[in-house]
PDB file of N, CA and C in Angstrom:
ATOM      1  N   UNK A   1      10.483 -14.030  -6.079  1.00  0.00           N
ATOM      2  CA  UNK A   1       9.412 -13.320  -5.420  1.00  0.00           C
ATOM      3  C   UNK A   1       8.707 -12.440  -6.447  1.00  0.00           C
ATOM      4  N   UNK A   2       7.052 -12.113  -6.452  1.00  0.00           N
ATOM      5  CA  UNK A   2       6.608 -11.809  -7.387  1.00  0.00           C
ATOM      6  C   UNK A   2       5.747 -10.782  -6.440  1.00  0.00           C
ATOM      7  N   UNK A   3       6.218  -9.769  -6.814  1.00  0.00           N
ATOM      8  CA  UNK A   3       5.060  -7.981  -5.456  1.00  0.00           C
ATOM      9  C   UNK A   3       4.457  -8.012  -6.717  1.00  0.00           C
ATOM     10  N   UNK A   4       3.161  -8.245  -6.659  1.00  0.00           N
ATOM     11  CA  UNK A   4       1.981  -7.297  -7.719  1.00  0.00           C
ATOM     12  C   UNK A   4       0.969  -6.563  -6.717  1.00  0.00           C
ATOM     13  N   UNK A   5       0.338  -6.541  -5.964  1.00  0.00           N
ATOM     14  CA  UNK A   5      -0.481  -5.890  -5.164  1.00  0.00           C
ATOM     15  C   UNK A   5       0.237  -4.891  -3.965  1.00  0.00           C
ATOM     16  N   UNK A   6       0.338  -3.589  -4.452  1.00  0.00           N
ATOM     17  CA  UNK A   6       1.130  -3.314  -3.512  1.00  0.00           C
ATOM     18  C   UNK A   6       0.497  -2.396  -2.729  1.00  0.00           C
ATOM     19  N   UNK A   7       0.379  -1.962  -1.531  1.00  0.00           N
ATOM     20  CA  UNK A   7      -0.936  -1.118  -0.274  1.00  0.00           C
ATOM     21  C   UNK A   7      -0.186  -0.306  -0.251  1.00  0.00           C
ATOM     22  N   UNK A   8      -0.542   1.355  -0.470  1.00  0.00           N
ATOM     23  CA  UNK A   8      -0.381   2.746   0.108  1.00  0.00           C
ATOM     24  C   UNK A   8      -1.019   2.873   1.273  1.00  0.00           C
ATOM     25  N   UNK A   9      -0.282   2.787   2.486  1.00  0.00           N
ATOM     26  CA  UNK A   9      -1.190   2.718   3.720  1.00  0.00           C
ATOM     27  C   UNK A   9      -1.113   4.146   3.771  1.00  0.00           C
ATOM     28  N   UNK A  10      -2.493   4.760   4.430  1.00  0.00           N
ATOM     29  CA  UNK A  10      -3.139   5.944   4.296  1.00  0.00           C
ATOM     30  C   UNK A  10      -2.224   6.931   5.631  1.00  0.00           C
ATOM     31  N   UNK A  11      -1.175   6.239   6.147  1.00  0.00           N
ATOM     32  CA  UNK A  11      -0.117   7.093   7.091  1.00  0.00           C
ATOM     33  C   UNK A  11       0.480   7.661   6.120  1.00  0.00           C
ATOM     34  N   UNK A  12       0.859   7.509   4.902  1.00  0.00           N
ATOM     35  CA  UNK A  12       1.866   8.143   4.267  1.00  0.00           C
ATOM     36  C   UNK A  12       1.581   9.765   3.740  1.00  0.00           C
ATOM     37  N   UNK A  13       0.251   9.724   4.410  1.00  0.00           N
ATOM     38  CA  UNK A  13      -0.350  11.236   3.840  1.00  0.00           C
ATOM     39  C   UNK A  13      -0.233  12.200   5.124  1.00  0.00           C
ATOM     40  N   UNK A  14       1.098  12.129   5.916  1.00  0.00           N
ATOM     41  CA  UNK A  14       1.445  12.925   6.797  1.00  0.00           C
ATOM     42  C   UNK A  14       2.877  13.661   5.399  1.00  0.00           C
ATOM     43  N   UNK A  15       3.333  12.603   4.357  1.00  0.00           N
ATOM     44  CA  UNK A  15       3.789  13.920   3.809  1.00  0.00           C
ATOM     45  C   UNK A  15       3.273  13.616   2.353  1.00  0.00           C
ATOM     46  N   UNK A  16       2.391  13.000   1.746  1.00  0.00           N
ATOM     47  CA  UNK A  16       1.481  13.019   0.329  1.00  0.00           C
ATOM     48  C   UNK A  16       0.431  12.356   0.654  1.00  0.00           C
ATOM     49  N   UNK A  17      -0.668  12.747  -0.159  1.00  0.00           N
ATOM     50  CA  UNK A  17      -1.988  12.022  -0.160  1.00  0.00           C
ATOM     51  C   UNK A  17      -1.617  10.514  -0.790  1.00  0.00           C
ATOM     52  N   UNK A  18      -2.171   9.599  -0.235  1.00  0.00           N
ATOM     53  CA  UNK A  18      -1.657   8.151  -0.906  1.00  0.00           C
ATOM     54  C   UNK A  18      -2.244   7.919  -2.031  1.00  0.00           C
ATOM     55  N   UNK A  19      -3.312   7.978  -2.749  1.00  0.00           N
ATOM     56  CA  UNK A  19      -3.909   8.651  -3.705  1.00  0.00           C
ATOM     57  C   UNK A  19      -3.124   8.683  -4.786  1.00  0.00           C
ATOM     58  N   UNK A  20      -2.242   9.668  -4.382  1.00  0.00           N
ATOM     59  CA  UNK A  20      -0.892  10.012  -5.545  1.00  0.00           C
ATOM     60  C   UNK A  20      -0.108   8.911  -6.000  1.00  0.00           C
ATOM     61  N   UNK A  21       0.184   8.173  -4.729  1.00  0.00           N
ATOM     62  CA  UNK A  21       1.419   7.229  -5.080  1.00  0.00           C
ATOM     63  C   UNK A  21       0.787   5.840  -5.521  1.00  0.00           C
ATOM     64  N   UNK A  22      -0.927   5.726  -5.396  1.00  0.00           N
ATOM     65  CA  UNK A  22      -1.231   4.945  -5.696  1.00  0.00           C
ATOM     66  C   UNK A  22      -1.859   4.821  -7.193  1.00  0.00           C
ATOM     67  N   UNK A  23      -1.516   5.809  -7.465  1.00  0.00           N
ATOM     68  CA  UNK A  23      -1.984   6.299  -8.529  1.00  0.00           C
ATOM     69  C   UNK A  23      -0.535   6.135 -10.117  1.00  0.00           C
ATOM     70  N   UNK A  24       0.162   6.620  -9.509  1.00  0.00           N
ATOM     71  CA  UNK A  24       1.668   6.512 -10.107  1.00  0.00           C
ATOM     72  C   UNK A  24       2.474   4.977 -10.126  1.00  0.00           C
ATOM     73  N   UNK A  25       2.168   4.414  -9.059  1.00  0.00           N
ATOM     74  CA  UNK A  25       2.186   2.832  -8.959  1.00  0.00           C
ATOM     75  C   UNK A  25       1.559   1.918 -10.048  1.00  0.00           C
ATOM     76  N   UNK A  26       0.407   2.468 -10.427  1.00  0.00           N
ATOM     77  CA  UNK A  26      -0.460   2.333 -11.041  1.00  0.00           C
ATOM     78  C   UNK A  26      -0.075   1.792 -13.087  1.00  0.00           C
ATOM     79  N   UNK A  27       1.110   2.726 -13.333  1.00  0.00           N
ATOM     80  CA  UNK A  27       1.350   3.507 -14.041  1.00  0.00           C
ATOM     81  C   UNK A  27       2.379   1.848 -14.241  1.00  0.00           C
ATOM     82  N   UNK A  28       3.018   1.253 -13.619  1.00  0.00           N
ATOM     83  CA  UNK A  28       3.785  -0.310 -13.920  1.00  0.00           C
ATOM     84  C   UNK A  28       3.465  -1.305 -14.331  1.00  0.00           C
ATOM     85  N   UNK A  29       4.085  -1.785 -15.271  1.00  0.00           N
ATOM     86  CA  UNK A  29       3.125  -2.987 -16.216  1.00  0.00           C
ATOM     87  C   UNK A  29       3.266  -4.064 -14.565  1.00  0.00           C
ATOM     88  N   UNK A  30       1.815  -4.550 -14.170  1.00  0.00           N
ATOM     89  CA  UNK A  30       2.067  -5.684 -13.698  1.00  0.00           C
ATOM     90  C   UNK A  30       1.390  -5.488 -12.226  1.00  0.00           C
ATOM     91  N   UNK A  31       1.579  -4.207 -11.800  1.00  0.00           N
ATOM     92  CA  UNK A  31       1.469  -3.552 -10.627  1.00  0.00           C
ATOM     93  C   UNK A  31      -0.213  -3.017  -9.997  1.00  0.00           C
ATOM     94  N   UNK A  32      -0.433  -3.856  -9.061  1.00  0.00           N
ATOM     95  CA  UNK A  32      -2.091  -3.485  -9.040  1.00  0.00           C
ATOM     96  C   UNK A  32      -1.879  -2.786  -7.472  1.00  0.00           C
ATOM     97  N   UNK A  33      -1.230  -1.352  -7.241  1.00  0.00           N
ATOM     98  CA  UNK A  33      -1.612  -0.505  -6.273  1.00  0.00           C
ATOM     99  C   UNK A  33      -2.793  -0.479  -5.490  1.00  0.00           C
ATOM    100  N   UNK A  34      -3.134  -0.650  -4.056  1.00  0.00           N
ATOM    101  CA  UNK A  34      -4.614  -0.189  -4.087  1.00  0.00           C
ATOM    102  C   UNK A  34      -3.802   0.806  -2.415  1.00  0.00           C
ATOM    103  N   UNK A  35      -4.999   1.716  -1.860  1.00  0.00           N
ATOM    104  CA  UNK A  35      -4.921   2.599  -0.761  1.00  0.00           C
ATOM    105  C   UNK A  35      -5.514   1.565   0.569  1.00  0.00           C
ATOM    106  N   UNK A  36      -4.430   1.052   1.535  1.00  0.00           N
ATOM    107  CA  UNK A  36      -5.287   0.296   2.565  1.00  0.00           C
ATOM    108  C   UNK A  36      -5.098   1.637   3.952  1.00  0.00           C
ATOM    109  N   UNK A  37      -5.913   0.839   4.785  1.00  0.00           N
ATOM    110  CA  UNK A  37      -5.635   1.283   6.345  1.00  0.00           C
ATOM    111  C   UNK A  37      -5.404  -0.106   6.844  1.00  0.00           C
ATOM    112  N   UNK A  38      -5.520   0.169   8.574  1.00  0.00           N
ATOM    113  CA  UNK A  38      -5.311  -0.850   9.226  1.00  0.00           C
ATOM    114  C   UNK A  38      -6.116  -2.115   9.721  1.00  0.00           C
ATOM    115  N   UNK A  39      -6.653  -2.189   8.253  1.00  0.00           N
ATOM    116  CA  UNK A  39      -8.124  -3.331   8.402  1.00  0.00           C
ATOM    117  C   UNK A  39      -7.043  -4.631   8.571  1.00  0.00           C
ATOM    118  N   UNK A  40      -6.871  -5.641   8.736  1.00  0.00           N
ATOM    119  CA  UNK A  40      -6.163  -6.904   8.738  1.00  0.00           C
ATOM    120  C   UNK A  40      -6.139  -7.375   7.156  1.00  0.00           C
ATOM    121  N   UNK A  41      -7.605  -7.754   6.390  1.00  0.00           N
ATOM    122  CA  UNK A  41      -8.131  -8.305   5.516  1.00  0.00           C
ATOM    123  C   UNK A  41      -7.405  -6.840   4.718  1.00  0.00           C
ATOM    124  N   UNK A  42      -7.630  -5.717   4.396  1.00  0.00           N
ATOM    125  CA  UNK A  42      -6.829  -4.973   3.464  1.00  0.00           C
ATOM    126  C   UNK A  42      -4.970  -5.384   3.556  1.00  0.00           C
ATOM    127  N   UNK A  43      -4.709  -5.620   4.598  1.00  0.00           N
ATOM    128  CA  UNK A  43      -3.123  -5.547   4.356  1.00  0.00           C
ATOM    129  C   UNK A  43      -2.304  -7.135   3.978  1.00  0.00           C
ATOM    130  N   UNK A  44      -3.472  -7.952   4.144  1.00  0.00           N
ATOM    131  CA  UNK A  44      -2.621  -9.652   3.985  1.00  0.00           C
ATOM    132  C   UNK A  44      -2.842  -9.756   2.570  1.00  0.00           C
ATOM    133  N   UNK A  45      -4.042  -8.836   2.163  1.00  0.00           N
ATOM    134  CA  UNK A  45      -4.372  -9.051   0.290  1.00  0.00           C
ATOM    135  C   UNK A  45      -3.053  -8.481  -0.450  1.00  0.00           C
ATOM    136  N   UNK A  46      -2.358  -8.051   0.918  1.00  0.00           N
ATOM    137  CA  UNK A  46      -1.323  -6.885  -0.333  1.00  0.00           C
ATOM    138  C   UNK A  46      -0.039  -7.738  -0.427  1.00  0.00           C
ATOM    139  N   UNK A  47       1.056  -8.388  -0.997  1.00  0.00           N
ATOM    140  CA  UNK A  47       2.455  -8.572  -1.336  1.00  0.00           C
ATOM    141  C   UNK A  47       3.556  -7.703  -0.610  1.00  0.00           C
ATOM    142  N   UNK A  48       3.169  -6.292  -0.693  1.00  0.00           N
ATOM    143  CA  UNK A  48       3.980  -5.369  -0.213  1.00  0.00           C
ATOM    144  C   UNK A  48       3.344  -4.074   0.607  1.00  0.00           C
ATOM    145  N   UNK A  49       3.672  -3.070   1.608  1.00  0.00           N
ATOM    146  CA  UNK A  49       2.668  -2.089   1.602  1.00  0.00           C
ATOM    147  C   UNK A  49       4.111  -1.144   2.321  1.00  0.00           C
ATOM    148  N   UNK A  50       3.482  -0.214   1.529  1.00  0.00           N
ATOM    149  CA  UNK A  50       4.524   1.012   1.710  1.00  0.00           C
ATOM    150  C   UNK A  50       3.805   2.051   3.079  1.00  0.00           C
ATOM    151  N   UNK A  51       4.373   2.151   4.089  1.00  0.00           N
ATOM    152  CA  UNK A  51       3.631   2.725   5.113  1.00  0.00           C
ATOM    153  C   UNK A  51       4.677   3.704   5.726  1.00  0.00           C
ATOM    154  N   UNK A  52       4.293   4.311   6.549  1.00  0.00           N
ATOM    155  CA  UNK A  52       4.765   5.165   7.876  1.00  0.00           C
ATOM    156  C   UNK A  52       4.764   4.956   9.617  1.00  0.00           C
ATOM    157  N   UNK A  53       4.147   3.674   9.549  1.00  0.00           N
ATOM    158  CA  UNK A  53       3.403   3.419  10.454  1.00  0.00           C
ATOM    159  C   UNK A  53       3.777   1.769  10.774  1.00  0.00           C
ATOM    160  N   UNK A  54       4.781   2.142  12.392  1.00  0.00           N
ATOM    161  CA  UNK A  54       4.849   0.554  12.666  1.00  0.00           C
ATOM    162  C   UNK A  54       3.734   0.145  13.392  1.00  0.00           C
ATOM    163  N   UNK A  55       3.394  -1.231  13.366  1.00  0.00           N
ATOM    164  CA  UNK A  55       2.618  -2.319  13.975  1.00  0.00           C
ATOM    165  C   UNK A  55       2.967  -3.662  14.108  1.00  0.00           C
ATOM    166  N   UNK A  56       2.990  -3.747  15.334  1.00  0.00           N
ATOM    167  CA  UNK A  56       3.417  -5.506  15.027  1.00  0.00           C
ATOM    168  C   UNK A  56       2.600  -6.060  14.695  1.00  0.00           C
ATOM    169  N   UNK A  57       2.151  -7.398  14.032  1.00  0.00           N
ATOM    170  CA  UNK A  57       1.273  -8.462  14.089  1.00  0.00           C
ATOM    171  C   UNK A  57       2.147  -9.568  14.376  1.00  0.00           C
ATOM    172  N   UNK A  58       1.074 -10.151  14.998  1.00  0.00           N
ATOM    173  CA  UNK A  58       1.449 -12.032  15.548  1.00  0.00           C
ATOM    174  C   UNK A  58       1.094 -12.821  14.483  1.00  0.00           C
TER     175      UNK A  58
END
């Protein structure tokens, strides 16, 4: 398995701005961080997404 795109979903700024972590993510050879919300098309582009926030999808 290969995570390169990984989503700071913008819930995580109930305890840091995502900003930060997307920023520090940033900082990994290989690693292309970006800040999503709950657009569909932002979260299927991502490999991985670090959130606070459940949702199911079908």
């Amino acid at each position: 398995m290969n995570v390169t795109r990984i989503g700071v979903h913008e819930s995580t700024e109930l305890l840091f701005p995502p900003e930060v972590l997307r920023d520090d993510l940033a900082e990994v050879d290989g690693c292309e961080p970006t800040v999503v919300n709950d657009e569909v098309a932002d979260l299927e582009a991502c490999d991985a997404v670090v959130t606070l926030a459940y949702t199911e999808r079908s």
